[in-house]
Protein backbone atom coordinates (compact mmCIF):
# COMPACT_ATOMS: atom_id res chain seq x y z
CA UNK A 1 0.00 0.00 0.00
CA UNK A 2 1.27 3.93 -0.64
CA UNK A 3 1.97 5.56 2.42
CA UNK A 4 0.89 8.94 0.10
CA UNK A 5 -2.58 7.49 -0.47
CA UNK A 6 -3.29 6.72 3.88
CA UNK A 7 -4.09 10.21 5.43
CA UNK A 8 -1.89 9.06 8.86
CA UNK A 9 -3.51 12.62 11.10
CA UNK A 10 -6.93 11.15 10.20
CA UNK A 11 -6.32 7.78 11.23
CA UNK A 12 -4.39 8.86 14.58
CA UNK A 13 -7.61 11.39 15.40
CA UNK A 14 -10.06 8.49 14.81
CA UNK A 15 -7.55 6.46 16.98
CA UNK A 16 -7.49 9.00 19.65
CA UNK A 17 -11.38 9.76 19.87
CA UNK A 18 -12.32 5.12 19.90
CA UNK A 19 -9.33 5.92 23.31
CA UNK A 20 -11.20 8.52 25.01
CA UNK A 21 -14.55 6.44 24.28
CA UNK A 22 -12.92 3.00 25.40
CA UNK A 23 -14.11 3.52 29.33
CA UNK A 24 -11.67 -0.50 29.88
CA UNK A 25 -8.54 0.95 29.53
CA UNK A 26 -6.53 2.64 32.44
CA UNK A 27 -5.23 6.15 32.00
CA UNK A 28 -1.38 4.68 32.10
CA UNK A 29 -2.52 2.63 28.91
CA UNK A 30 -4.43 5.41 27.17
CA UNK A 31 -1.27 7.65 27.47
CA UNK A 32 1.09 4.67 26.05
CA UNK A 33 -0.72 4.36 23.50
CA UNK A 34 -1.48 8.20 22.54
CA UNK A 35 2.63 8.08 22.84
CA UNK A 36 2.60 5.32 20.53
CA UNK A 37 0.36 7.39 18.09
CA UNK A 38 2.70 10.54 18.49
CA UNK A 39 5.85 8.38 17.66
CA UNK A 40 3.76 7.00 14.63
CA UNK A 41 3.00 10.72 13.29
CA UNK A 42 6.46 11.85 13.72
CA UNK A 43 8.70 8.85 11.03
CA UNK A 44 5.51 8.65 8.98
CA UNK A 45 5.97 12.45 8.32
CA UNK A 46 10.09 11.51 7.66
CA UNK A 47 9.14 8.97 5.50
CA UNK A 48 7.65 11.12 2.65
CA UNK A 49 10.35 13.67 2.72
CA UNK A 50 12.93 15.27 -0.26
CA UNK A 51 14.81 17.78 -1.66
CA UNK A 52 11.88 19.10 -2.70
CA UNK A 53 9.47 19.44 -0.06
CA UNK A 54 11.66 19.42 2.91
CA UNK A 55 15.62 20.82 3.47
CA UNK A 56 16.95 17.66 2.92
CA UNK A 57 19.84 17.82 0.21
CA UNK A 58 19.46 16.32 -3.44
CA UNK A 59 22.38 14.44 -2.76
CA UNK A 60 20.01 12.35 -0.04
CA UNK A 61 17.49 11.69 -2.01
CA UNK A 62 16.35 7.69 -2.60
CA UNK A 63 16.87 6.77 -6.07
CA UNK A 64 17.23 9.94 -6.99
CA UNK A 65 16.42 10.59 -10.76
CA UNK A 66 18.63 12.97 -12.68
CA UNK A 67 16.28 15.44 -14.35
CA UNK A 68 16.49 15.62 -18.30
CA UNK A 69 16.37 19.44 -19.71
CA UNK A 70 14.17 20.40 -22.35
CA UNK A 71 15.29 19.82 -26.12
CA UNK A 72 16.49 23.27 -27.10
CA UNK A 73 16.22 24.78 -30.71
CA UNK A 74 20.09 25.59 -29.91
CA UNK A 75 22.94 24.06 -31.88
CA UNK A 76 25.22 22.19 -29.57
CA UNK A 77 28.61 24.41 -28.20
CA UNK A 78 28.97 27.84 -27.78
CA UNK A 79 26.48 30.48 -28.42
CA UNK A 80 27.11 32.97 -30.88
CA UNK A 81 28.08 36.14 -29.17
CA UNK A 82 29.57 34.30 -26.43
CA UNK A 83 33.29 35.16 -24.32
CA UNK A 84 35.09 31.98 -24.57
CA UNK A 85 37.51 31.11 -22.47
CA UNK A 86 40.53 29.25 -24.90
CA UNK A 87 43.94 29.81 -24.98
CA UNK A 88 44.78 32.90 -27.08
CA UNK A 89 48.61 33.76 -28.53
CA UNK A 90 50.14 36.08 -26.65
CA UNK A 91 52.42 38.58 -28.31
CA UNK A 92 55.29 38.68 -25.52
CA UNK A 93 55.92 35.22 -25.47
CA UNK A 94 58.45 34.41 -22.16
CA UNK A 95 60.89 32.56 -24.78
CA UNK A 96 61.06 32.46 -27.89
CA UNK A 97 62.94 29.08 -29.52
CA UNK A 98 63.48 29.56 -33.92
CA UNK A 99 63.64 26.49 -35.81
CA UNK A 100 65.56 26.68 -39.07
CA UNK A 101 64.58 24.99 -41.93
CA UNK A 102 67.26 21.84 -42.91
CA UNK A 103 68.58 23.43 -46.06
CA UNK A 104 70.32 20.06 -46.62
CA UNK A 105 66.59 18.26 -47.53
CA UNK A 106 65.72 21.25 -49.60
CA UNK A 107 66.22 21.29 -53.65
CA UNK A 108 69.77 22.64 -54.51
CA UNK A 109 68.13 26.66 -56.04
CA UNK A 110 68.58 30.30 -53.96
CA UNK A 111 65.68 30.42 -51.05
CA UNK A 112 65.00 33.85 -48.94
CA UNK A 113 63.40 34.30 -45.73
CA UNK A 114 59.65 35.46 -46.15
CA UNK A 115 58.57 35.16 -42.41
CA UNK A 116 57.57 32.29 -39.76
CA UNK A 117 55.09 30.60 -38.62
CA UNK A 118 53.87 30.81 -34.51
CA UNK A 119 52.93 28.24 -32.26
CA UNK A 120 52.63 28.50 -29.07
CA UNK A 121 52.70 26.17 -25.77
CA UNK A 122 51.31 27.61 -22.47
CA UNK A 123 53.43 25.44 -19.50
CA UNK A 124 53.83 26.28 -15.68
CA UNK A 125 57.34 26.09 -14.04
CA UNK A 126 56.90 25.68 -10.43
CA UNK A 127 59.92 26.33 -8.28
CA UNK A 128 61.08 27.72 -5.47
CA UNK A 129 62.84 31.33 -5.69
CA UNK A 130 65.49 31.96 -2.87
CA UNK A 131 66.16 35.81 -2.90
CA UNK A 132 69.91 36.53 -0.43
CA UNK A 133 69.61 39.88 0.55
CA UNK A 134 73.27 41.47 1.49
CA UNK A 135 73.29 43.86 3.51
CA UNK A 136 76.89 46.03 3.45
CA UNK A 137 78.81 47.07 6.49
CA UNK A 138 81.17 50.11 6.38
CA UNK A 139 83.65 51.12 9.02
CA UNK A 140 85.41 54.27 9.71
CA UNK A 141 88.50 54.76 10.81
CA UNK A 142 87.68 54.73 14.38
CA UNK A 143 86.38 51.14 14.07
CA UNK A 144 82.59 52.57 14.30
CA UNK A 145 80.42 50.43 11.81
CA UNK A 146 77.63 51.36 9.39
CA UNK A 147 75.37 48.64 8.28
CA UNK A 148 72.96 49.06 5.20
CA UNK A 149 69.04 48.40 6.25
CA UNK A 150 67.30 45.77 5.47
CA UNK A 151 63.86 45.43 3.37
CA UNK A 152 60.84 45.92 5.58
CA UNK A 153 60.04 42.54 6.95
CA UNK A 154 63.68 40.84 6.18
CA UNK A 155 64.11 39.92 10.11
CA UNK A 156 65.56 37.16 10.00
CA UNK A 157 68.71 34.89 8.71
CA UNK A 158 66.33 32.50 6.86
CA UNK A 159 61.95 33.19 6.44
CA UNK A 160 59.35 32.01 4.30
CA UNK A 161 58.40 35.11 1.73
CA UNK A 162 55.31 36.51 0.92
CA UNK A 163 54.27 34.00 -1.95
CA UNK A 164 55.09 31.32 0.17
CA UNK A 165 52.44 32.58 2.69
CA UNK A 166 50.29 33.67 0.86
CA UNK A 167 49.67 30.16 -1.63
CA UNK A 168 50.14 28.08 1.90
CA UNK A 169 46.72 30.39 3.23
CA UNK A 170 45.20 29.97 -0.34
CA UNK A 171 45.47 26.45 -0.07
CA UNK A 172 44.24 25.98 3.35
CA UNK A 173 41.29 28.19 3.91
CA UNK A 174 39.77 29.10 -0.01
CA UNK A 175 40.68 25.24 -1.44
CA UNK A 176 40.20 24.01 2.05
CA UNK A 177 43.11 21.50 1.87
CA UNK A 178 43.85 20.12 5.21
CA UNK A 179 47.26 20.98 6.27
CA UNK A 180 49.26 17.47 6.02
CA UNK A 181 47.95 17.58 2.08
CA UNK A 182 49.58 21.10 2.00
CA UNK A 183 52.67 19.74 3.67
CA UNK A 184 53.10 16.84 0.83
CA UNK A 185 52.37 19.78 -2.09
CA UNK A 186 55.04 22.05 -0.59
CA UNK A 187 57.44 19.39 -0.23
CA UNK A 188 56.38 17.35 -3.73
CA UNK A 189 56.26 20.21 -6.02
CA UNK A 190 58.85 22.82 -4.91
CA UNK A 191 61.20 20.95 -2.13
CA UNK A 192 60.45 23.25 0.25
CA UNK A 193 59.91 21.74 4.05
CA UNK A 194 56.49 23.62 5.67
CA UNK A 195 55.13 22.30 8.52
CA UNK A 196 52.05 22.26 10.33
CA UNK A 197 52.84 24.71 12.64
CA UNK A 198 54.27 27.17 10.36
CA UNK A 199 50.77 26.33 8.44
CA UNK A 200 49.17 27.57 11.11
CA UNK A 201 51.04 30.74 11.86
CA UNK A 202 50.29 31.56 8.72
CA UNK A 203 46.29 31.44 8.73
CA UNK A 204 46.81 33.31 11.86
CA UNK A 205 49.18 36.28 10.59
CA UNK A 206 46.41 36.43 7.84
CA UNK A 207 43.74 36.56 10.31
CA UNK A 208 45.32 39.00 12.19
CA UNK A 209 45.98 41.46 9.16
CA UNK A 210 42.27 41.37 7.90
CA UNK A 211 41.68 43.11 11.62
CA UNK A 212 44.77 45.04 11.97
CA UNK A 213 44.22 46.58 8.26
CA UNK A 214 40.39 47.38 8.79
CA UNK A 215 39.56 45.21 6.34
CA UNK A 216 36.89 43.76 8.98
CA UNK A 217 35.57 46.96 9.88
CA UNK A 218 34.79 48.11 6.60
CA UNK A 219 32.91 44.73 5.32
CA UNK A 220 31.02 45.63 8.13
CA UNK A 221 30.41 48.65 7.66
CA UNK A 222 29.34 48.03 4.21
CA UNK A 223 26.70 45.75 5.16
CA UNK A 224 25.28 48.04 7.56
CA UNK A 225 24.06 50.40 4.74
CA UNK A 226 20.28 50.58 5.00
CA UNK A 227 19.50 50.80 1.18
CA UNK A 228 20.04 47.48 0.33
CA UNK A 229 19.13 43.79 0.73
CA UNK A 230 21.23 42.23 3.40
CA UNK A 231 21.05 38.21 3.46
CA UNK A 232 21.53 36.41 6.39
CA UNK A 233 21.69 32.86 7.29
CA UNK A 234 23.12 30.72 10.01
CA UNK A 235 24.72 27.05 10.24
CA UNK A 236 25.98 24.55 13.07
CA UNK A 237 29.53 23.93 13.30
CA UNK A 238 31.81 21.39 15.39
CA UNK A 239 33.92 23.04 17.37
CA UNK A 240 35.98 20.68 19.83
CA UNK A 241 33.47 18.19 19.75
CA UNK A 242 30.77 20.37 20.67
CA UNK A 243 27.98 21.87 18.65
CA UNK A 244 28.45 25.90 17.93
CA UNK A 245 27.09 28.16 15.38
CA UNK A 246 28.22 30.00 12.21
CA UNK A 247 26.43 33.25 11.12
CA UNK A 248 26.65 34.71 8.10
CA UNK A 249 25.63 38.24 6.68
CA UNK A 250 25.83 39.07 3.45
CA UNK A 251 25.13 40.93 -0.15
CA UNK A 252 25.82 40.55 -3.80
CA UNK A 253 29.23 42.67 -3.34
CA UNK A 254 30.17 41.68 0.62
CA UNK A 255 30.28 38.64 2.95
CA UNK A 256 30.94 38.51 6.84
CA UNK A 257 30.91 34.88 9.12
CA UNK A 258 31.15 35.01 12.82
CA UNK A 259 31.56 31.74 15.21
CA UNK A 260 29.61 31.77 17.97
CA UNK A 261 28.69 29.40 21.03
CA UNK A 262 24.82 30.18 20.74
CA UNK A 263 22.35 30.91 17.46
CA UNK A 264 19.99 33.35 18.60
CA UNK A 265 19.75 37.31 18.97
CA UNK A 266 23.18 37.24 21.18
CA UNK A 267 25.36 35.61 18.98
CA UNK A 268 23.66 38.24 16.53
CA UNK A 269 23.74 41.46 18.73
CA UNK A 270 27.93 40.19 18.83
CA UNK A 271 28.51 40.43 15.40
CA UNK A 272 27.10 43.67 15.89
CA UNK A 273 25.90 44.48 12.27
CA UNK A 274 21.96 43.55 12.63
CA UNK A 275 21.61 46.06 15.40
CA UNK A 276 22.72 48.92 13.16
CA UNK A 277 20.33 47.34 10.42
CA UNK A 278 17.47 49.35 8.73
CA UNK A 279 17.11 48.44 5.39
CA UNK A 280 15.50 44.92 4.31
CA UNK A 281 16.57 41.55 6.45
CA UNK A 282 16.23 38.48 3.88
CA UNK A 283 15.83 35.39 5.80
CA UNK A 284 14.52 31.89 6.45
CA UNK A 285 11.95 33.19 9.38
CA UNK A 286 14.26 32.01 12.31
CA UNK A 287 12.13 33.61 14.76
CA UNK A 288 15.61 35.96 16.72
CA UNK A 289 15.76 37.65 13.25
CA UNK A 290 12.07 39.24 13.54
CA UNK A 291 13.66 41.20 16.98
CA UNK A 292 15.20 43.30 15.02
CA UNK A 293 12.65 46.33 14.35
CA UNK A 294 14.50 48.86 12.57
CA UNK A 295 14.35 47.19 9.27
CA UNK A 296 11.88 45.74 6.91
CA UNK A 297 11.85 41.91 6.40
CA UNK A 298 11.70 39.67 3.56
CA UNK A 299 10.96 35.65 3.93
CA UNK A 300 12.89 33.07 1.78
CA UNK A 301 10.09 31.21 -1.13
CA UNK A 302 12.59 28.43 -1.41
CA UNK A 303 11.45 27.43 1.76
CA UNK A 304 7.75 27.74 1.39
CA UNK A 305 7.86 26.54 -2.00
CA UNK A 306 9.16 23.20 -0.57
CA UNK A 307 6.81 22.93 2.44
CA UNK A 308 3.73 23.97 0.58
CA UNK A 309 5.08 21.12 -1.44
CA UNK A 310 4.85 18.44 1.65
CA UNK A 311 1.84 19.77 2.64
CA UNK A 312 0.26 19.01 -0.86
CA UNK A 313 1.84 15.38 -0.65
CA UNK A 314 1.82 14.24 2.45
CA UNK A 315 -1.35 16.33 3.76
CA UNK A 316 -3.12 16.78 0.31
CA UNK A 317 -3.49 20.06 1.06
CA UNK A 318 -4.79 21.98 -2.14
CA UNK A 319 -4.74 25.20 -1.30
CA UNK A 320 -0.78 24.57 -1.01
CA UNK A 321 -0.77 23.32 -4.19
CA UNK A 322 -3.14 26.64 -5.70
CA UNK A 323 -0.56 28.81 -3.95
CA UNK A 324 2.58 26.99 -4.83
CA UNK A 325 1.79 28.05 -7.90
CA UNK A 326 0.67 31.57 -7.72
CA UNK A 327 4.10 31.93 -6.06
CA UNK A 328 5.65 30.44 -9.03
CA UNK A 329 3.96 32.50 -11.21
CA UNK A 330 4.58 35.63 -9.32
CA UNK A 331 8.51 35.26 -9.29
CA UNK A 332 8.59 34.48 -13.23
CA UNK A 333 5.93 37.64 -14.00
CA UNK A 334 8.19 39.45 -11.14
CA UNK A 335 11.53 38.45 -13.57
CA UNK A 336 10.26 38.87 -17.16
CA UNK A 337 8.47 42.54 -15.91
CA UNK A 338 10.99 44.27 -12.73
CA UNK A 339 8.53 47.22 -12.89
CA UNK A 340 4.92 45.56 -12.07
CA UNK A 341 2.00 47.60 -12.44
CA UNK A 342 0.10 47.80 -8.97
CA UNK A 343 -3.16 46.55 -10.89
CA UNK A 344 -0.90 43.43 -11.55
CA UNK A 345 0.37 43.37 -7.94
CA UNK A 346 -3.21 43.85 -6.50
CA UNK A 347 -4.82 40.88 -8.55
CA UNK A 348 -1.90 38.73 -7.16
CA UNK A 349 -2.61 39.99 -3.78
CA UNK A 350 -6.35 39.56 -3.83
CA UNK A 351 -5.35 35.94 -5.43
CA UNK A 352 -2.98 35.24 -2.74
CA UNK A 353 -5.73 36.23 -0.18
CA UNK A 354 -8.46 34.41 -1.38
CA UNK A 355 -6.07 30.99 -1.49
CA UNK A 356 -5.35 31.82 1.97
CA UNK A 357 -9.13 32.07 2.43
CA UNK A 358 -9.73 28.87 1.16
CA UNK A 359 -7.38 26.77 2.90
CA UNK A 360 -8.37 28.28 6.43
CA UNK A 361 -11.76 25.82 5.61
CA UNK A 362 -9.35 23.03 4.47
CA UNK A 363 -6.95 22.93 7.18
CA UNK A 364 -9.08 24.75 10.39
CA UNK A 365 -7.48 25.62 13.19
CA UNK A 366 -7.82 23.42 16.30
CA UNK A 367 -11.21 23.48 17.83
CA UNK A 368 -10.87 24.85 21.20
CA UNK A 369 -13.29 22.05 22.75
CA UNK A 370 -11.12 19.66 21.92
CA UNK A 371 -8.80 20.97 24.32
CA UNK A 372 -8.26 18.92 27.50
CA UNK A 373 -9.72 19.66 31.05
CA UNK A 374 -6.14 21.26 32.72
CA UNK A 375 -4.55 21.43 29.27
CA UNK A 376 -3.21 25.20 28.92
CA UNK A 377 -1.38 27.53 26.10
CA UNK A 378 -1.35 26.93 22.28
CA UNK A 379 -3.65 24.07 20.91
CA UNK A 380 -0.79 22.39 18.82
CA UNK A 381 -1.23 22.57 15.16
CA UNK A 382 -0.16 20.53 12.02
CA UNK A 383 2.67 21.75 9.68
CA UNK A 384 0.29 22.63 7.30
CA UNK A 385 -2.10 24.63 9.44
CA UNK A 386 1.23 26.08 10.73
CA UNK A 387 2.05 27.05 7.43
CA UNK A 388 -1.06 28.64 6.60
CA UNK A 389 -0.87 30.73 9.65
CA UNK A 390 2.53 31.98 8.78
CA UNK A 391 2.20 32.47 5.49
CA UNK A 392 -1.08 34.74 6.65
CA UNK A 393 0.22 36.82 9.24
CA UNK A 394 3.25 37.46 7.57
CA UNK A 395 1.74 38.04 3.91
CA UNK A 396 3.82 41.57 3.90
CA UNK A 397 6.96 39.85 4.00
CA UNK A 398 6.30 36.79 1.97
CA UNK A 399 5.05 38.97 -0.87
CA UNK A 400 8.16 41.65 -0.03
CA UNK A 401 9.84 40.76 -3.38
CA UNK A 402 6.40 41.73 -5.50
CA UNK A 403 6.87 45.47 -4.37
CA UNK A 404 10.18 45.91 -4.03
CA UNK A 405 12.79 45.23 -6.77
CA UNK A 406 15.70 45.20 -4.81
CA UNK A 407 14.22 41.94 -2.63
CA UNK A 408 14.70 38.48 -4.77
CA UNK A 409 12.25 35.90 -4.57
CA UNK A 410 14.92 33.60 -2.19
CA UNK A 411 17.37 33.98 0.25
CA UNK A 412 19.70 32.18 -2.15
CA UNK A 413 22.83 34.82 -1.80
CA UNK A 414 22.96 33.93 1.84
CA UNK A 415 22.83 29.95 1.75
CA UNK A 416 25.24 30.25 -1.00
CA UNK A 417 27.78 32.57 0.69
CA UNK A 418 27.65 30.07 3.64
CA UNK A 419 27.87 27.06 1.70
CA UNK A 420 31.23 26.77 1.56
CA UNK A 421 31.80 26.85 5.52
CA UNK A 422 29.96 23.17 5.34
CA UNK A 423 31.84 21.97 2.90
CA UNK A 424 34.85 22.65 5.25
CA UNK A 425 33.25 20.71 7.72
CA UNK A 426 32.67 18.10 5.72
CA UNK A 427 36.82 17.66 4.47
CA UNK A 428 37.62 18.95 8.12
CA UNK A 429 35.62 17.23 10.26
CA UNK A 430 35.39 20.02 12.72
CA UNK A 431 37.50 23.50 14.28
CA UNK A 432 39.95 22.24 17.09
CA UNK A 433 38.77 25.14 18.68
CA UNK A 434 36.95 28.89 18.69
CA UNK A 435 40.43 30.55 17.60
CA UNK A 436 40.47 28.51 14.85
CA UNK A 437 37.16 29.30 13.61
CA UNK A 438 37.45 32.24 14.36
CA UNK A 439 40.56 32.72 12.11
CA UNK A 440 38.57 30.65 9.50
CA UNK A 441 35.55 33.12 9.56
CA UNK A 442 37.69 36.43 9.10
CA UNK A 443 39.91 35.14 6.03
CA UNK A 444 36.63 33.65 4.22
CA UNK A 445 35.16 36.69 4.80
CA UNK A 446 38.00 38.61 3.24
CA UNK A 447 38.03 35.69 0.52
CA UNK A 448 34.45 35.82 -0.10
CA UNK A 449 34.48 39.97 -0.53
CA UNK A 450 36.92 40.22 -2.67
CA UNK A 451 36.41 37.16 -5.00
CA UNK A 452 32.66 39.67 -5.30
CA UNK A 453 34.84 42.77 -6.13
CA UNK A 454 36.34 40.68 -9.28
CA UNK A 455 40.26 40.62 -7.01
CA UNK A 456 41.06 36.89 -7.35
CA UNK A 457 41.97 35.01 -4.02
CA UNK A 458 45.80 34.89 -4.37
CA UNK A 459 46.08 38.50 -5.26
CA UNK A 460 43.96 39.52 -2.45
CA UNK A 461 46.13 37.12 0.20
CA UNK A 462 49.50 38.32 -1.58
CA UNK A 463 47.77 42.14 -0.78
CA UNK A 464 47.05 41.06 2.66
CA UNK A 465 50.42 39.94 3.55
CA UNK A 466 52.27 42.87 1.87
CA UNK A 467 49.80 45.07 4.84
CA UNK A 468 47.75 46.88 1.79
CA UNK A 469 44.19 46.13 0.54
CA UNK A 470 42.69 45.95 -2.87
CA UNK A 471 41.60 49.05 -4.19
CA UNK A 472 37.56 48.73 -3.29
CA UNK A 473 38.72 48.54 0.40
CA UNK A 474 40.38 51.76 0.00
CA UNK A 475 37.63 53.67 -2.22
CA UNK A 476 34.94 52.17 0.48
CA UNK A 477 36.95 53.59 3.16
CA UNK A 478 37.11 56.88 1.79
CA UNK A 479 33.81 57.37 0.61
């Protein structure tokens, strides 16, 4: 039999009402039972869930089937119009070798030269570069000496340069290599001995500059600005064996994470850039986000596009199904026309009300005489009558991308930005401890920025470590 076809709340509330009428059975065995019915409810709710109608990953899907595209009208490659991204001849070639024709194979006759023909082979030489810096010493006639200075940063006999560093930091916190892999590639590929520790030291000195240079306090900054869309999202992370949290804030142009033992408004109020906040919060309605009353909000449709989908398979729910699609519809009027009429917008509105309308006689809200004799608070309700009610009183925020063009349908940009901080976890295992993730947050967040401001990762780490910032830091900073 399909589990999709048995309405399981139906069968548990018939269950429930032949208990209370059964007048043989002891209280004890009435509540083991109702326990028993609870436990039933709860994995017969798991057992229906996806990608699509729940949070879980496609990756976790049973028998997952790939999905086949549409036939285009296209011809197969690359578009006409199209940036491609081949190799192209370069006209300052780093060496140039000339082969000679063998005049010995040639016919015996008088030949001139009329010109050559290029090709060209793009290679990498990895090495190591060893730079001896000598500093003279002068001494008068008194014996007094006079030594020449230095290079900024030349402290010692023998030190690892800024490339070195820098790549070492590239590898470890943007590729996410773990360090004994770095180790192997420092030692395979350029003979050059870098340990753990030094590893280390080096994520940290990195860490350290993206506070000491301000580059923290002007990411910040930036995503304080009130007229925009700020996207924010949050994540557990193993730290030590124990559960923390990773928050992330972020736009199209910056990104900032921030470890944190707890997930609510203090771990927020910390990374103090919500409480300057007024412009629109995009979010997954975690409940801490809605204490912050200075700005607008504007709820993630990824979400309820997937639970109006379990409430239309599991709960058969039509009004979820009627407004699944009017959502839909919305975003792909919203894209094809930014600038909606507000006749449009107010027959989607009235639409979006009336579905609303509709499903409050579908799925009712619990009768209050149902409630027991002592039982106090809330009457509990289903996901879908939960659903309803959220997507009800918070119709201003649901709907926030219809009105305002700066507000996206999703909170995509923010689960996207934070993305890659799980797939750390997942090579890594988990942060030894808060310093570490702490470090980890700060250089990703550099990363993340500047990789959005078009400066590639190794430029912005060989910046870093050189204690000056890519250019947008600076302009930001000024303006």
């Amino acid at each position: 039999m399909n589990l999709n076809s048995i309405n399981i709340t139906e069968i548990v509330e018939q269950t429930k009402a032949q208990l209370q009428e059964d007048k043989t059975l002891t209280p004890a065995l009435k509540m083991s039972i109702e326990l028993i019915l609870v436990i039933v409810v709860m994995l017969a709710s798991k057992l229906g869930l996806n990608s699509k109608n729940s949070s879980i990953p496609p990756s976790k899907d049973i028998n997952r089937e790939k999905q086949t595209k549409a036939k285009s009208d296209k011809l197969a490659g690359g578009q006409k119009g199209r940036t491609g991204k081949t190799l192209t001849q370069t006209e300052t070639p780093d060496e140039i070798e000339v082969i000679l024709v063998d005049r010995d194979m040639l016919p015996q006759g008088r030949y001139r030269e009329v010109g050559f023909q290029k090709r060209q082979v793009v290679d990498i030489d990895i090495s190591k570069v060893v730079t001896e810096y000598q500093a003279q010493i002068l001494e008068n006639a008194q014996g007094k000496r006079f030594e020449g200075e230095f290079p900024e940063g030349v402290n010692s006999p023998i030190q690892y340069g800024v490339g070195v560093k820098a790549h070492a930091v590239y590898l470890s916190q943007y590729q996410l290599l773990p360090y004994n892999r770095i180790e192997e590639y420092f030692a395979d590929q350029l003979g050059l001995p870098v340990s753990a520790g030094s590893l280390f030291n080096f994520n940290e000195q990195a860490a350290a500059l993206v506070k000491s240079s301000g580059a923290e306090d002007i990411i910040k900054t930036a995503l304080q600005s009130p007229h925009q869309t700020l996207h924010v999202d949050e994540t557990g992370i193993n730290i030590g064996g124990k559960r923390r949290w990773l928050h992330g804030a972020s736009t199209t142009w910056w990104t900032y994470f921030y470890p944190h033992e707890k997930r609510g408004k203090i771990a927020m109020d910390d990374a103090d850039i919500l409480p300057h906040f007024s412009g629109v919060l995009c979010h997954d309605h975690w409940k801490p986000y809605y204490q912050y009353t200075k700005c607008q909000h504007a709820l993630c449709n990824a979400h309820h596009i997937r639970e109006l989908e379990r409430a239309w398979e599991q709960d058969g729910m039509q009004w979820a199904k009627a407004l699944q699609t009017l959502l839909k519809d919305m975003n792909k009027h919203q894209i094809d026309n930014p600038n909606l009429d507000e006749d449009t917008k107010r027959q989607y509105l009235t639409q979006y009300q009336k579905i609303l309308a509709a499903g409050e006689i579908e799925c009712p809200a619990p009768d209050e005489n149902s409630r027991i004799k002592g039982q106090r608070g809330r009457l509990k309700r289903t996901k879908s009558r939960a659903l309803l009610e959220r997507l009800r009183d918070y119709q201003d925020d649901v709907l926030r991308f219809l009105t305002s063009t700066a507000v996206p349908f999703t909170n995509n940009q923010g689960e996207n930005d934070i993305r890659m901080t799980k797939v750390h976890q997942k090579i890594s295992g988990c942060f030894r401890s808060m310093q570490g993730a702490e470090m980890f947050c700060l250089i990703r967040s550099y990363l993340s920025t500047c990789r959005k401001q078009y400066v590639s990762a190794s430029l912005a780490l060989e910046l870093l470590f050189k204690n000056q910032l890519p250019d947008v830091f600076i302009e930001d900073k000024a303006e």
